[in-house]
N, C-alpha and C. Protein backbone atom coordinates (compact mmCIF):
# COMPACT_ATOMS: atom_id res chain seq x y z
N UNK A 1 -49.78 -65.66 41.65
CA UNK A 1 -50.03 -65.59 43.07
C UNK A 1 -48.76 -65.99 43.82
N UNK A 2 -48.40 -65.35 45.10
CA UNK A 2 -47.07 -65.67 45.62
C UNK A 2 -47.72 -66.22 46.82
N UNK A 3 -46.61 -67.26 47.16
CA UNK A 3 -46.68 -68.16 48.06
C UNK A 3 -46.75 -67.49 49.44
N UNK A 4 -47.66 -67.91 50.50
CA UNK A 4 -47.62 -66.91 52.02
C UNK A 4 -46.16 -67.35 52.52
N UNK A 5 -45.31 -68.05 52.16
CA UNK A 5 -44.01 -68.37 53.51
C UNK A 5 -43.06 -67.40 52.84
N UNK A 6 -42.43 -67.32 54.13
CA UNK A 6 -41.12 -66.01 54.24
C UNK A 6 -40.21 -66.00 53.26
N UNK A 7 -39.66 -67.10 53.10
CA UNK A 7 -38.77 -67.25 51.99
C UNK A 7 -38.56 -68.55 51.08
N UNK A 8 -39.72 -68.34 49.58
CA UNK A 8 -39.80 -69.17 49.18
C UNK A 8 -38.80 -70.13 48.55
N UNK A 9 -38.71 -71.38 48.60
CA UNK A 9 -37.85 -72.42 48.56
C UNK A 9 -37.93 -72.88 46.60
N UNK A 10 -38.51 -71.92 45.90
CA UNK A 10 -38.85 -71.69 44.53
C UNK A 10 -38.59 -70.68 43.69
N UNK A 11 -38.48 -71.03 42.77
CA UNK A 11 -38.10 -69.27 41.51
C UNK A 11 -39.81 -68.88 41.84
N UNK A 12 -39.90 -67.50 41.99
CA UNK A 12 -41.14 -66.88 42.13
C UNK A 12 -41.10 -66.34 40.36
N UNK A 13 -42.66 -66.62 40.13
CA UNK A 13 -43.03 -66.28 38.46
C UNK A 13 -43.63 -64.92 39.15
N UNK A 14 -43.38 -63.45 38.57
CA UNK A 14 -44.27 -62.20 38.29
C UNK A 14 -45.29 -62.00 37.31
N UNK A 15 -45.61 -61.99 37.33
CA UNK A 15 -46.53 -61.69 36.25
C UNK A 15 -47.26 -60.07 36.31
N UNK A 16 -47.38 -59.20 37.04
CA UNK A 16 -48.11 -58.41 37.42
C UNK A 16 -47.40 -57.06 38.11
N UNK A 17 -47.61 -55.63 38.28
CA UNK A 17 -47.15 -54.77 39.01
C UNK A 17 -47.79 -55.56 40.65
N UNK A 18 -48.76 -56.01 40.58
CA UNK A 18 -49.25 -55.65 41.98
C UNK A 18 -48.36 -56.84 42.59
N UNK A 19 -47.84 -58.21 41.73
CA UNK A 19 -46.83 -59.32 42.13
C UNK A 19 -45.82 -58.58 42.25
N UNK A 20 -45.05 -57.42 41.72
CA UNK A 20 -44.00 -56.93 42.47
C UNK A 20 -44.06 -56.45 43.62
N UNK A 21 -45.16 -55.87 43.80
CA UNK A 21 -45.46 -54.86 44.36
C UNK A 21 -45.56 -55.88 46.25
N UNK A 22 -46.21 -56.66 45.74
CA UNK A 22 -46.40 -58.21 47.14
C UNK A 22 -44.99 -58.21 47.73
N UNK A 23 -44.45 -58.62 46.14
CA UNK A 23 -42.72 -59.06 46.90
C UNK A 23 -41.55 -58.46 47.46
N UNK A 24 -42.22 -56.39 47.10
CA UNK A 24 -41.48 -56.11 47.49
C UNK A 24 -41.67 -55.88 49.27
N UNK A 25 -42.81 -55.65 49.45
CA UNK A 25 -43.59 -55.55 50.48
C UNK A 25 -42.73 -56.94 51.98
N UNK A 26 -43.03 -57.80 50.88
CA UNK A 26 -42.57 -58.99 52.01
C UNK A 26 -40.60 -59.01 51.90
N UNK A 27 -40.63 -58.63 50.51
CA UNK A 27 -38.49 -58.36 50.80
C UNK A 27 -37.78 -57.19 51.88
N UNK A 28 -38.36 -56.61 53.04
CA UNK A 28 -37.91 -55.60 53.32
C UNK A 28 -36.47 -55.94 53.94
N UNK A 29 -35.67 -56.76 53.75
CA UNK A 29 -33.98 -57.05 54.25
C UNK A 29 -33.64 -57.96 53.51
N UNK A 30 -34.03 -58.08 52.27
CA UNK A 30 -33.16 -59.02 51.33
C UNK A 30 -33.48 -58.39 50.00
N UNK A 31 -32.59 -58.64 49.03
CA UNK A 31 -32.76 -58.04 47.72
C UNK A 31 -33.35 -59.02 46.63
N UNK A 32 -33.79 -58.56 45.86
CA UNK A 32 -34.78 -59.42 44.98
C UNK A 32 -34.00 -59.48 43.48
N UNK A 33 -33.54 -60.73 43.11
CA UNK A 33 -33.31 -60.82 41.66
C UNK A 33 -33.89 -61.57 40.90
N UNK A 34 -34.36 -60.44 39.68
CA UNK A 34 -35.24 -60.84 38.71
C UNK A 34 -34.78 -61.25 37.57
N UNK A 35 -34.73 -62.15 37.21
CA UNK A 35 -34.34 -62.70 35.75
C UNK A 35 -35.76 -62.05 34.60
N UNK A 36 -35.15 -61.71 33.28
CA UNK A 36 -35.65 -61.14 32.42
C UNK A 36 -35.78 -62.35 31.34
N UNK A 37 -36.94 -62.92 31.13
CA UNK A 37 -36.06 -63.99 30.53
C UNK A 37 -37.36 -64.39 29.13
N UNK A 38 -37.09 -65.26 28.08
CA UNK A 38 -38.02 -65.84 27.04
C UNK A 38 -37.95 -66.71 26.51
N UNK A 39 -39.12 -67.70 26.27
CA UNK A 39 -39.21 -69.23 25.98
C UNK A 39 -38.58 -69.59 24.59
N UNK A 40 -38.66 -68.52 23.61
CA UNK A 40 -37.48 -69.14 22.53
C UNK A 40 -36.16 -68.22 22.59
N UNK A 41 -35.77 -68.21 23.59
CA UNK A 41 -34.09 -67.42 24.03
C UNK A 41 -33.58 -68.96 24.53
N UNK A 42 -32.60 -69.68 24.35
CA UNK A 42 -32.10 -70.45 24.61
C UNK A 42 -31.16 -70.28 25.82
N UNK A 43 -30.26 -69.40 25.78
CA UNK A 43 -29.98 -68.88 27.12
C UNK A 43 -30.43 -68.29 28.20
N UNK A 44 -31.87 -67.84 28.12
CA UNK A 44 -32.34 -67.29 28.67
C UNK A 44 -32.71 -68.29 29.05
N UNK A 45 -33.54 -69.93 28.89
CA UNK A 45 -33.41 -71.33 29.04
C UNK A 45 -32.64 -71.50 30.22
N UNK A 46 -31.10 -71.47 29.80
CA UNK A 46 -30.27 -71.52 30.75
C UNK A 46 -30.17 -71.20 32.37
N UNK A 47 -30.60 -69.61 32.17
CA UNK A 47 -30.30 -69.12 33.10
C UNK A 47 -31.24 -69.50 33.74
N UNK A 48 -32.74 -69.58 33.59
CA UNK A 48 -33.94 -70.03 34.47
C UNK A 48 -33.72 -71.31 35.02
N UNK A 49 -32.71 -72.23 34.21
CA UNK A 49 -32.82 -73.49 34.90
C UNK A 49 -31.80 -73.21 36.24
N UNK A 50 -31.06 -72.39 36.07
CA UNK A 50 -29.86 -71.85 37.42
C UNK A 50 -30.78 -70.95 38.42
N UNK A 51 -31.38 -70.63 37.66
CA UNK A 51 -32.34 -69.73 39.30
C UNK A 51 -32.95 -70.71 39.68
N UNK A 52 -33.35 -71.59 39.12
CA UNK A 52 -34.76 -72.57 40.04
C UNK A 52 -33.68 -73.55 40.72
N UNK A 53 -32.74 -73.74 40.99
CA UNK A 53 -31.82 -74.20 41.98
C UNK A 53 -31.52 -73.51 43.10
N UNK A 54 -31.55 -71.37 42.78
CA UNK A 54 -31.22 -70.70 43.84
C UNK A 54 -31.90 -70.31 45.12
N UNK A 55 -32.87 -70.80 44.94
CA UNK A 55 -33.66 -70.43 46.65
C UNK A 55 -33.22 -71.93 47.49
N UNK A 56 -32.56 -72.78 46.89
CA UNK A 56 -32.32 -73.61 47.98
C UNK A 56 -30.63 -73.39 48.46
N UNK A 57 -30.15 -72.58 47.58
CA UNK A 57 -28.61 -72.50 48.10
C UNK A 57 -28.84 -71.03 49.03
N UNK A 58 -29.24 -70.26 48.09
CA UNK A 58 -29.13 -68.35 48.97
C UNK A 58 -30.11 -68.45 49.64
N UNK A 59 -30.15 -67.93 50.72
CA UNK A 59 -30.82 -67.65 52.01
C UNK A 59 -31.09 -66.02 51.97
N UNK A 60 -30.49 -65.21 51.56
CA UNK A 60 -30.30 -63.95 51.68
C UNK A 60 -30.81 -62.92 50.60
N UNK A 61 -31.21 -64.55 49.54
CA UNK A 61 -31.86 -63.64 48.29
C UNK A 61 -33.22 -64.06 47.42
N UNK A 62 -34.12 -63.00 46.93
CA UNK A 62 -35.19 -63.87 46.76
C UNK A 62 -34.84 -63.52 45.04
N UNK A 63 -35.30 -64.93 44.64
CA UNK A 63 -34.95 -65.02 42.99
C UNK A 63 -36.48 -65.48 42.40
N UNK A 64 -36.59 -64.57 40.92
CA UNK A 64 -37.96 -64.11 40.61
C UNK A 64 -37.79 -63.94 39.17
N UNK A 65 -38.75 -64.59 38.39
CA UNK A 65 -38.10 -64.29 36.87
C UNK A 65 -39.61 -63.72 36.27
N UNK A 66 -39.86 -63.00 35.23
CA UNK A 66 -41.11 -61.99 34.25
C UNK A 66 -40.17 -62.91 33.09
N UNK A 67 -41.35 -63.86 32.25
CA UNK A 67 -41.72 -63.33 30.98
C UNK A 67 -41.76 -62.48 29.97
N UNK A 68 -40.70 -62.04 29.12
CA UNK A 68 -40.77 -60.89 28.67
C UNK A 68 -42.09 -60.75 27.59
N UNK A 69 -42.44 -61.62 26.80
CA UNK A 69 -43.22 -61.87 25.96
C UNK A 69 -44.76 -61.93 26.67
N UNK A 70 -44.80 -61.88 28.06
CA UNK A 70 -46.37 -62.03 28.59
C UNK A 70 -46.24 -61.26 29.73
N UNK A 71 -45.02 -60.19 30.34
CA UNK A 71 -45.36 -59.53 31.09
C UNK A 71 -45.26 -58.45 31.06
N UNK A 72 -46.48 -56.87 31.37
CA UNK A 72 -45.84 -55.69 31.53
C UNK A 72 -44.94 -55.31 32.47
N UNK A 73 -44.53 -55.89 32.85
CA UNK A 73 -43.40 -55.83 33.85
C UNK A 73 -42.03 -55.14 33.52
N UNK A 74 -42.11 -55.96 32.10
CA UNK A 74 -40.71 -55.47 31.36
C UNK A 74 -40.87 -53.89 31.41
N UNK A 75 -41.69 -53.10 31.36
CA UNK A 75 -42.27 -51.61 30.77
C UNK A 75 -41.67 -51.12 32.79
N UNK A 76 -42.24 -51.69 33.77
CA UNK A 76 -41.82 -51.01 34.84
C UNK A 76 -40.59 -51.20 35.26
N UNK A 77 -39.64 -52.25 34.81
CA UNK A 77 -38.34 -52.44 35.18
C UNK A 77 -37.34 -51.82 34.07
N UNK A 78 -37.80 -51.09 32.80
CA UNK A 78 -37.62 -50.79 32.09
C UNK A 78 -36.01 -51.43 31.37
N UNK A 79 -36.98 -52.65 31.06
CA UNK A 79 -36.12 -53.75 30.74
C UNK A 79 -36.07 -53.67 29.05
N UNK A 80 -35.28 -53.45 28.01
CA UNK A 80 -35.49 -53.35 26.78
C UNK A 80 -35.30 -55.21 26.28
N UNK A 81 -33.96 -56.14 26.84
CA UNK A 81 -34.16 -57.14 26.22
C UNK A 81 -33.95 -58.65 27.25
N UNK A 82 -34.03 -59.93 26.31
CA UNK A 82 -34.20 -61.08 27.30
C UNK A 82 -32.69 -60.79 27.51
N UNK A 83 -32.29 -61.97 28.97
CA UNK A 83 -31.10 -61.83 29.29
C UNK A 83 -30.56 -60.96 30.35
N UNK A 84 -32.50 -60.03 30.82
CA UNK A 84 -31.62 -59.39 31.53
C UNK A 84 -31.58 -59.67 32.83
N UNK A 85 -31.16 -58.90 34.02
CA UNK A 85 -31.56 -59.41 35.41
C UNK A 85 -31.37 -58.05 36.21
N UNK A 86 -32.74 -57.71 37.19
CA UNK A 86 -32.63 -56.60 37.30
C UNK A 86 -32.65 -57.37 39.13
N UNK A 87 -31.59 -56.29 39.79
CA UNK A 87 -31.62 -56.05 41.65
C UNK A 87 -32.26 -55.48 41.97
N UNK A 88 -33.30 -55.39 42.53
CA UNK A 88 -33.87 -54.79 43.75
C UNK A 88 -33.39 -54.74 44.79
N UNK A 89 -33.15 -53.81 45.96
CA UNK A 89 -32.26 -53.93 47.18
C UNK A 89 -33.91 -53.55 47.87
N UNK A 90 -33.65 -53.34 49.24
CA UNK A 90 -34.55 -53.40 50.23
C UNK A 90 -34.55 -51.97 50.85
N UNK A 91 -36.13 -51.54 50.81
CA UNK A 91 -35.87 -50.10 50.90
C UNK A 91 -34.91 -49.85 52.52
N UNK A 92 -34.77 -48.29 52.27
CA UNK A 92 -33.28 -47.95 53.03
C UNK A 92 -32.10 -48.57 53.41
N UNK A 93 -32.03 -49.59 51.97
CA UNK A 93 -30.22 -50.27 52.19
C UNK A 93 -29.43 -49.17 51.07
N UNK A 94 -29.98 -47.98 50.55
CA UNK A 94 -29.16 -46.80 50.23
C UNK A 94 -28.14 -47.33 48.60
N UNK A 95 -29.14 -48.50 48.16
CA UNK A 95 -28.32 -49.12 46.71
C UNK A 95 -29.39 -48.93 46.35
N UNK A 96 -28.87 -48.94 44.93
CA UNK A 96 -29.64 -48.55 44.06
C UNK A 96 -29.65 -49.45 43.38
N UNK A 97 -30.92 -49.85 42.34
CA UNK A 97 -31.21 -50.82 41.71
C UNK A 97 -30.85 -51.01 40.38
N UNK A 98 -29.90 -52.50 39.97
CA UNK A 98 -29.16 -52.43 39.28
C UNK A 98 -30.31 -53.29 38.18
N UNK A 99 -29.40 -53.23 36.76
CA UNK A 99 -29.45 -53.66 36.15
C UNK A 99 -28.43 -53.98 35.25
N UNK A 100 -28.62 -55.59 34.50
CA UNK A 100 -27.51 -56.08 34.35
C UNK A 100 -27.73 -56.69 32.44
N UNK A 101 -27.84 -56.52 31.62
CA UNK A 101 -28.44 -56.21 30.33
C UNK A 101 -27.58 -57.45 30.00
N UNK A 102 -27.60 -58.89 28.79
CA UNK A 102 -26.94 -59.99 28.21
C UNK A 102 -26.14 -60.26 29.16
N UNK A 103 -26.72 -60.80 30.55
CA UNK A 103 -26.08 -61.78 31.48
C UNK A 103 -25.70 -63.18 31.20
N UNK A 104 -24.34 -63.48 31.51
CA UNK A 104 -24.24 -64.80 31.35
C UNK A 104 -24.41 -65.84 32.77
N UNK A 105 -24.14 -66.80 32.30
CA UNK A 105 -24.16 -68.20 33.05
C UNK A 105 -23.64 -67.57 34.02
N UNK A 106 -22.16 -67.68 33.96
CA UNK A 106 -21.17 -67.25 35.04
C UNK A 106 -21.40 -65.57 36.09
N UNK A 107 -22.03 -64.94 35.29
CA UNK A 107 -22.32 -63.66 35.77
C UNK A 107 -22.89 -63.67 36.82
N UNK A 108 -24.36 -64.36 36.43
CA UNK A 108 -25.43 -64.36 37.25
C UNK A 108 -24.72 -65.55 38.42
N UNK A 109 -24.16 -66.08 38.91
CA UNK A 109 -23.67 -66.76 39.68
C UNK A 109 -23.31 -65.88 40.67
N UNK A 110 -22.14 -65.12 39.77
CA UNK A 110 -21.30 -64.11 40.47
C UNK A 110 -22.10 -63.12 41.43
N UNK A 111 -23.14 -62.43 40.49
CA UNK A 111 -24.01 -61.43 41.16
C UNK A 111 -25.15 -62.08 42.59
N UNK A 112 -25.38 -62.93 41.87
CA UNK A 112 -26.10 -63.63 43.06
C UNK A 112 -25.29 -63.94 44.37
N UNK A 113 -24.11 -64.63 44.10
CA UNK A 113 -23.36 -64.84 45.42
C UNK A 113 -22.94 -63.34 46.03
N UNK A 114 -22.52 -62.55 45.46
CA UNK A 114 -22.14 -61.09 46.16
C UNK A 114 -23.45 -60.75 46.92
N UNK A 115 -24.77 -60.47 46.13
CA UNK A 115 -25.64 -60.45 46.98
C UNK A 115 -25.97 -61.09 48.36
N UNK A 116 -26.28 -62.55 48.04
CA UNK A 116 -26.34 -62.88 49.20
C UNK A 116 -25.59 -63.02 50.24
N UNK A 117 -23.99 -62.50 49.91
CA UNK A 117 -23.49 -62.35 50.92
C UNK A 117 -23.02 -60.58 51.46
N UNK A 118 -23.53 -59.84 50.98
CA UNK A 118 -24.08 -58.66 51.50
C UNK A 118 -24.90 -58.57 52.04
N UNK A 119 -26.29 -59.19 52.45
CA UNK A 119 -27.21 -59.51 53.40
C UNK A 119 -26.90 -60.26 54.24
């Protein structure tokens, strides 16, 4: 279930098409990054502990991680492994939605700050 405020101050958990489907609804001017991530991936560890810091630094971006092991989600983002992190942009910002396959530490930093400072 996603939280009713504008821009949550938390990593949002998906679990569901219709949970994307909420967030994309309420993202219409900010882009959504999803961490791809799994409980015995150790880096994938990593990276979740760096998103649940990012809704209090980015303003401009909403950060959201799926379970690969408990969500069909992976099947609509057509995500093959952990590690990954997929962009959503906001419909008619004319980008296309990336994906970013064995992200690191430093990556996902990188990508996140470009984002939010493109919004």
């Amino acid at each position: 279930m996603l939280p009713n405020t504008d821009k949550p101050k938390e990593l949002l958990k998906l679990d569901t098409d219709e949970d994307l489907k909420k967030l994309k609804e309420r993202c219409t001017d900010k882009p959504i990054v999803i961490l791809c991530w799994a409980e015995w991936d150790e880096t994938s560890q990593n990276l979740k502990q760096m998103m649940e810091e990012m809704p209090k630094v980015y303003q401009s971006v909403f950060v959201a991680y799926i379970d690969c092991d408990e969500s069909d989600l992976v099947d609509t983002l057509n995500v093959d492994t952990v590690q990954t992190v997929v962009i959503l942009h906001p419909d008619g910002s004319m980008r296309k939605t990336e994906k970013i396959e064995g992200i690191k530490p430093e990556k996902l930093t990188e990508v996140v700050d470009r984002e939010n400072a493109f919004y």
